[in-house]
Protein backbone atom coordinates (compact mmCIF):
# COMPACT_ATOMS: atom_id res chain seq x y z
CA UNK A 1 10.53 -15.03 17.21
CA UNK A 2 8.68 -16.73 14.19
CA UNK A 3 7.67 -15.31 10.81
CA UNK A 4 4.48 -14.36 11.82
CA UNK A 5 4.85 -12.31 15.25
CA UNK A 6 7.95 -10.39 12.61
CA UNK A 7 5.18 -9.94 9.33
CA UNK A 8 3.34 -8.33 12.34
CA UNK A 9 6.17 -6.08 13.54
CA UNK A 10 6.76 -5.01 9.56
CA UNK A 11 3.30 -4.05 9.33
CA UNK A 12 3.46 -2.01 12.40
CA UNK A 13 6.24 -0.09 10.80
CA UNK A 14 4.97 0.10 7.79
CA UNK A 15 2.02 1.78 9.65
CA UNK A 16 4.09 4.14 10.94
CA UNK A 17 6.10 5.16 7.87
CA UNK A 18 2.09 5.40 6.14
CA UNK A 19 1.22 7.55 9.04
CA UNK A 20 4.43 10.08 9.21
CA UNK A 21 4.16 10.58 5.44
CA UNK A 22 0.55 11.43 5.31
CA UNK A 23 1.11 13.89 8.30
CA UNK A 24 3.88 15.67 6.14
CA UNK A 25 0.91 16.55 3.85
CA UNK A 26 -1.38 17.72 6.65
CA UNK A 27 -3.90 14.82 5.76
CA UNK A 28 -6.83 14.54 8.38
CA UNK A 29 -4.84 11.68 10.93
CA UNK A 30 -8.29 9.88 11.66
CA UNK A 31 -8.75 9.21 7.20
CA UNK A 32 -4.97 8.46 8.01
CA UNK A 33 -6.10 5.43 10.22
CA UNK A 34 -9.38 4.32 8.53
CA UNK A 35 -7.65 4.15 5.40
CA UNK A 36 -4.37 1.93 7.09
CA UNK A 37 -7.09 -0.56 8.64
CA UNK A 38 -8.85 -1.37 5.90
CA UNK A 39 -6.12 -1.37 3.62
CA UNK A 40 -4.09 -3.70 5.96
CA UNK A 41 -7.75 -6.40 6.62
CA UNK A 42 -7.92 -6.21 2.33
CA UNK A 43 -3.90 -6.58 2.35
CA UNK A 44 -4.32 -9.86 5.00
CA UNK A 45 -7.15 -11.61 2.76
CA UNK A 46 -6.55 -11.40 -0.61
CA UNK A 47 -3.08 -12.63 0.56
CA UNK A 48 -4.31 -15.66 1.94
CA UNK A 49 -6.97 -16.19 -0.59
CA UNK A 50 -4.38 -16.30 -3.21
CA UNK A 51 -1.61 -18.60 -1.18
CA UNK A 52 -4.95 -20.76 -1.11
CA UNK A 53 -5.79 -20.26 -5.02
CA UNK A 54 -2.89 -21.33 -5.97
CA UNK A 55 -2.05 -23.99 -3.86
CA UNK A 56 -5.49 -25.84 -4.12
CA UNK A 57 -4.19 -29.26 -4.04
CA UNK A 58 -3.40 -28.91 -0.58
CA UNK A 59 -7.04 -28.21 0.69
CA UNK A 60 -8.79 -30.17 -2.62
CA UNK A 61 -9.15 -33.51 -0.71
CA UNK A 62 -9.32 -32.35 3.03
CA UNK A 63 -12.93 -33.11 4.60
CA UNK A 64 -15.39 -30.01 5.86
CA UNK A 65 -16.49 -29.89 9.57
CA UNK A 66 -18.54 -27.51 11.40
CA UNK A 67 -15.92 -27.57 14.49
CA UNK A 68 -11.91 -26.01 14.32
CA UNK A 69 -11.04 -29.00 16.09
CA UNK A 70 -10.48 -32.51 16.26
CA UNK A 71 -10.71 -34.83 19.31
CA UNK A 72 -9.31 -38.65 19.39
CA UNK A 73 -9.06 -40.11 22.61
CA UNK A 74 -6.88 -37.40 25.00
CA UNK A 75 -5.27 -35.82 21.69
CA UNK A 76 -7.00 -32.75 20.36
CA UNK A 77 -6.03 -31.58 16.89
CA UNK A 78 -7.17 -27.93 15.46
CA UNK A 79 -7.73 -26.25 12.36
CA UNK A 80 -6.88 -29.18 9.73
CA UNK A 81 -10.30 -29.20 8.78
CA UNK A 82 -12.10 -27.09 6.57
CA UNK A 83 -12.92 -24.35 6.33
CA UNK A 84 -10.85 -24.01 9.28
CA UNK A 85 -7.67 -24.32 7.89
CA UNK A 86 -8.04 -21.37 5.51
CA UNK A 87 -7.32 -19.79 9.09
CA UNK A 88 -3.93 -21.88 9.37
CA UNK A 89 -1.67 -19.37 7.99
CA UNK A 90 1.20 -20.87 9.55
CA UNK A 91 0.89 -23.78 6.72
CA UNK A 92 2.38 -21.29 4.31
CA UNK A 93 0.84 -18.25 4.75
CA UNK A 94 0.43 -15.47 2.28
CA UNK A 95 1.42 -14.98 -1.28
CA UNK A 96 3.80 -12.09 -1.42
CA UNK A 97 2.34 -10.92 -4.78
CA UNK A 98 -1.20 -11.24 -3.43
CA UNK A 99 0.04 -8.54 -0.28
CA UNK A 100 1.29 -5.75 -2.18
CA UNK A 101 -1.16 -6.08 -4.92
CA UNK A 102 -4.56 -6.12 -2.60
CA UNK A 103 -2.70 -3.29 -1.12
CA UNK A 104 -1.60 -0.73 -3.82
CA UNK A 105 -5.01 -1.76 -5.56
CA UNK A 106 -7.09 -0.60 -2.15
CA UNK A 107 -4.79 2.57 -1.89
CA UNK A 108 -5.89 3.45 -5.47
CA UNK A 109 -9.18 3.52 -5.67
CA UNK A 110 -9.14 5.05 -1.55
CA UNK A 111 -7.49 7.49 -2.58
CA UNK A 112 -8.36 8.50 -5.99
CA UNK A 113 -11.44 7.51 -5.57
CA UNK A 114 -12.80 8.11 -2.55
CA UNK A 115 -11.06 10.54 -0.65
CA UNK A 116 -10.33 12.43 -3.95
CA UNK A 117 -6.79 13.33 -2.74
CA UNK A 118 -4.00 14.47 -4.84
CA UNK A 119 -1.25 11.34 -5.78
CA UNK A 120 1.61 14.23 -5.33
CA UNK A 121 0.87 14.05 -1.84
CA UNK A 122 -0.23 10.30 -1.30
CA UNK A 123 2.46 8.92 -3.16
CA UNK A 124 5.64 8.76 -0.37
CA UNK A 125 2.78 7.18 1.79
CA UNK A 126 1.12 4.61 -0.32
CA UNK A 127 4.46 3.65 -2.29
CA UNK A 128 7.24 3.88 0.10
CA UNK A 129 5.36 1.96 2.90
CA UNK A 130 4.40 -0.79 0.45
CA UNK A 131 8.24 -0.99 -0.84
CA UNK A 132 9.44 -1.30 2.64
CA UNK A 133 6.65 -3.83 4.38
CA UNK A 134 7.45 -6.40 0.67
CA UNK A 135 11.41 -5.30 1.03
CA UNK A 136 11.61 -6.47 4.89
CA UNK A 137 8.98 -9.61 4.43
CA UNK A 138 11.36 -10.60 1.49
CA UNK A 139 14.14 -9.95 3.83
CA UNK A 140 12.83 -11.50 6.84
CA UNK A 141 11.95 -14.98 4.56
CA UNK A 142 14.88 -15.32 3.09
CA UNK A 143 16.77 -15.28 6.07
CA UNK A 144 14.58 -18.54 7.65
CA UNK A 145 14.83 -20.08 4.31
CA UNK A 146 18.60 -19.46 3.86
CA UNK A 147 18.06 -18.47 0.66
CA UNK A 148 20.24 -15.77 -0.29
CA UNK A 149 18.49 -14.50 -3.56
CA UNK A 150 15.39 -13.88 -1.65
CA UNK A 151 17.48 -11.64 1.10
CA UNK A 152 19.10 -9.74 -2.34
CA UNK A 153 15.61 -8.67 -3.75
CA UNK A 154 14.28 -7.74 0.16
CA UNK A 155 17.92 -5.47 0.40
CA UNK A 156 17.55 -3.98 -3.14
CA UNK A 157 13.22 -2.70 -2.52
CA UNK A 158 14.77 -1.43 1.19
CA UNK A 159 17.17 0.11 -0.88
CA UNK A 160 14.70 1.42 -2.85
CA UNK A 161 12.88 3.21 -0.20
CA UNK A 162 15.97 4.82 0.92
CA UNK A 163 16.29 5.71 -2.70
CA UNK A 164 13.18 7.80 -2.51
CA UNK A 165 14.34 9.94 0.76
CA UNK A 166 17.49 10.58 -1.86
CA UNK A 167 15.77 11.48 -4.79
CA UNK A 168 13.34 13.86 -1.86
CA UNK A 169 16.40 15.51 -1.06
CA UNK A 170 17.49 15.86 -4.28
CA UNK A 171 14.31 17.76 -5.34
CA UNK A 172 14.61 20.05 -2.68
CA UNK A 173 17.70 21.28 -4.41
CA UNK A 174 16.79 21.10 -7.74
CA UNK A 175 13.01 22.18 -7.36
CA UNK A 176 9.60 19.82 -8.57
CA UNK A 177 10.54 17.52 -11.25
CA UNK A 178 7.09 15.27 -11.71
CA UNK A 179 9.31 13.11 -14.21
CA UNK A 180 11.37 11.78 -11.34
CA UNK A 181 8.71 10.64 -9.11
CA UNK A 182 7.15 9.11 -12.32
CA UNK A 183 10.69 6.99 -13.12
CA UNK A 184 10.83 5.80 -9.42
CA UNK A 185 7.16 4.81 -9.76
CA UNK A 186 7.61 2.74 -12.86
CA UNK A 187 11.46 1.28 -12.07
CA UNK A 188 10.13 0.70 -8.36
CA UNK A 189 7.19 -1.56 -8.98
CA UNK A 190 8.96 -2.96 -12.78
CA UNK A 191 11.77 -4.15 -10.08
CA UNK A 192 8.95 -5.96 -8.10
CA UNK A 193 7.38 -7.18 -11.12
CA UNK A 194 10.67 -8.63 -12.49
CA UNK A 195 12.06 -10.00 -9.19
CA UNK A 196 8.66 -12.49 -9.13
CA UNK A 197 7.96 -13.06 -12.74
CA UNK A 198 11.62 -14.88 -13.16
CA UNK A 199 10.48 -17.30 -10.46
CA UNK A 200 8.55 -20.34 -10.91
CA UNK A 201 5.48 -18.66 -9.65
CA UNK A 202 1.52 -19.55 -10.00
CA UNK A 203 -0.78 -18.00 -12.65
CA UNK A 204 -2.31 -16.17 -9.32
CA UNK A 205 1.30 -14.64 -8.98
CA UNK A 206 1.21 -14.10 -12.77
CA UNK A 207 -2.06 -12.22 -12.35
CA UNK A 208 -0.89 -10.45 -9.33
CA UNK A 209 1.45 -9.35 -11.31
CA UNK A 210 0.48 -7.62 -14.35
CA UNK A 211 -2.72 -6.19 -12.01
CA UNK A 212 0.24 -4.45 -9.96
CA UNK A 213 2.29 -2.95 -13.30
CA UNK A 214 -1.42 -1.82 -14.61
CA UNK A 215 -1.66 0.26 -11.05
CA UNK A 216 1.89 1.37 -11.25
CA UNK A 217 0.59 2.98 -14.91
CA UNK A 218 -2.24 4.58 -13.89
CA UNK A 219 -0.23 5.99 -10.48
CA UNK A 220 1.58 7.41 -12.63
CA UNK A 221 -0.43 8.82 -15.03
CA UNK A 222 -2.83 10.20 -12.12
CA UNK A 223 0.13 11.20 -10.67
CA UNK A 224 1.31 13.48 -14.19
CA UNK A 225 -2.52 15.10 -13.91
CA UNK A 226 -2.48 15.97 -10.34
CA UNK A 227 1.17 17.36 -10.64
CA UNK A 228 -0.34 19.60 -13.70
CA UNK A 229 -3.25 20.71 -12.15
CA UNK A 230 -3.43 24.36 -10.16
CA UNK A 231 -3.59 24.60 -6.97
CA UNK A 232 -7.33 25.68 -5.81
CA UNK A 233 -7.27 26.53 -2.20
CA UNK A 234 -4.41 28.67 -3.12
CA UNK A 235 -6.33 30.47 -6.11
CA UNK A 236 -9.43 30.67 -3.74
CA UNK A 237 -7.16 32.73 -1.17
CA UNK A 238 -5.71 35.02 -3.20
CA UNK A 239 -9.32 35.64 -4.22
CA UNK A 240 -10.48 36.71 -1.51
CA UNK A 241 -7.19 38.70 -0.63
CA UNK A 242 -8.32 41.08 -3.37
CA UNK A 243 -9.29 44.47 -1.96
CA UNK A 244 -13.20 45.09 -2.58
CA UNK A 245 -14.45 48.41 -4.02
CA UNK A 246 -16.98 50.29 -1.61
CA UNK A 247 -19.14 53.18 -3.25
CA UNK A 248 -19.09 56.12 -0.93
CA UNK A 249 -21.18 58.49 -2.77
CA UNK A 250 -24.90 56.96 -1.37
CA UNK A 251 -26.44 58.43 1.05
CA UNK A 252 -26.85 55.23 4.25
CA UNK A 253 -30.30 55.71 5.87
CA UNK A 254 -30.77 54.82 9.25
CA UNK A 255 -33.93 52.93 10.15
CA UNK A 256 -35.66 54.62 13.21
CA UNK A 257 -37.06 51.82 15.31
């Protein structure tokens, strides 16, 4: 099939593992959606803008045109021009650090920020999916390159996620522990850090890098604060649930019209 029409079939599933978890917590589907699309266009370019960052070289000395294509005689040629071929992402594609950074940052601030939602409920959707799209990609890659490391560190974050639905179960039988979710949030995304920062990677990668363990920090610490905070809608209901005194002892007057 190709890497790329695959990296689109992961994201599609990824989509829909983002989507079931989110509908677990009763989150409004359309916010579901919004948040997916943008998170995915964000995911897509700071991807390619840091394959392109950090392999410079390759575009230092190619010429600008205005046109995506080239015309000698009857042979046409297209995007090996720039800007153009910041388009080509079948030269190389997308740094793998750049992906899940651009899209655990997004998720953040989306939905700490913005949407104000609690990280108890957003984290099987933001974390899991991200585990699983880097775990198959790293998979998937590995597998054209023959490289059988690569395939090891896809198998162990797919592992991962299935190491979350464990640890779910688990809970259900043991009741809320906050300090679990925190340990798979940290080991999870230290794993990812590790896995790239033995490599010969890029300072982009390096950056990419320490930008993701900062988010996997502050996840969790959001994460402890939401966990410890009471539950309002269910304080608000049992509110109003109270029975409300009605004196009895006034006379009611009765306006003649």
């Amino acid at each position: 099939m190709g890497f790329i029409p695959l990296l689109i079939i992961i994201f599609i599933v990824g989509m829909y593992i983002f989507w079931r978890e989110s509908k677990l917590v009763n989150k409004n589907l359309t916010s579901i959606f919004d948040q997916w699309v943008f998170a995915a266009v964000i995911t897509a370019v700071w991807g390619r803008m840091s394959y392109i960052i950090a392999n410079w070289s390759q575009y230092a000395q190619t010429p600008w045109f205005y046109l995506p294509y080239e015309k000698y005689g009857s042979d046409v040629y297209f995007f090996r021009l720039l800007p153009w071929r910041f388009l080509a992402i079948w030269d190389g594609g997308f740094l793998f650090t750049g992906l899940i950074t651009a899209f655990v940052v997004f998720n953040f601030v989306y939905v700490t920020f913005i949407k104000k939602w609690k990280w108890d409920e957003m984290l099987a959707p933001v974390v899991v999916s991200s585990h699983f799209i880097l775990g198959a990609i790293l998979t998937i890659y590995g597998v054209f390159l023959e490289q059988q490391d690569i395939i090891i560190y896809g198998g162990v974050l797919l592992g991962i996620v299935v190491l979350f639905y464990l640890l779910r179960f688990a809970k259900r039988q043991l009741g809320e522990v906050i300090y679990i979710d925190i340990f798979y949030i940290l080991a999870s995304f230290g794993f990812v850090a590790v896995v790239f920062w033995i490599g010969n990677i890029s300072w982009v990668d390096k950056l990419n890098v320490v930008v993701l363990m900062i988010l996997a920090v502050l996840i969790s610490l959001v994460y402890y604060r939401d966990s410890n905070e009471p539950d309002i809608e269910e304080d608000s209901q049992y509110e109003s649930s109270r029975p409300v005194s009605i004196s009895t002892n006034k006379a009611i007057k009765v306006k003649n019209e």
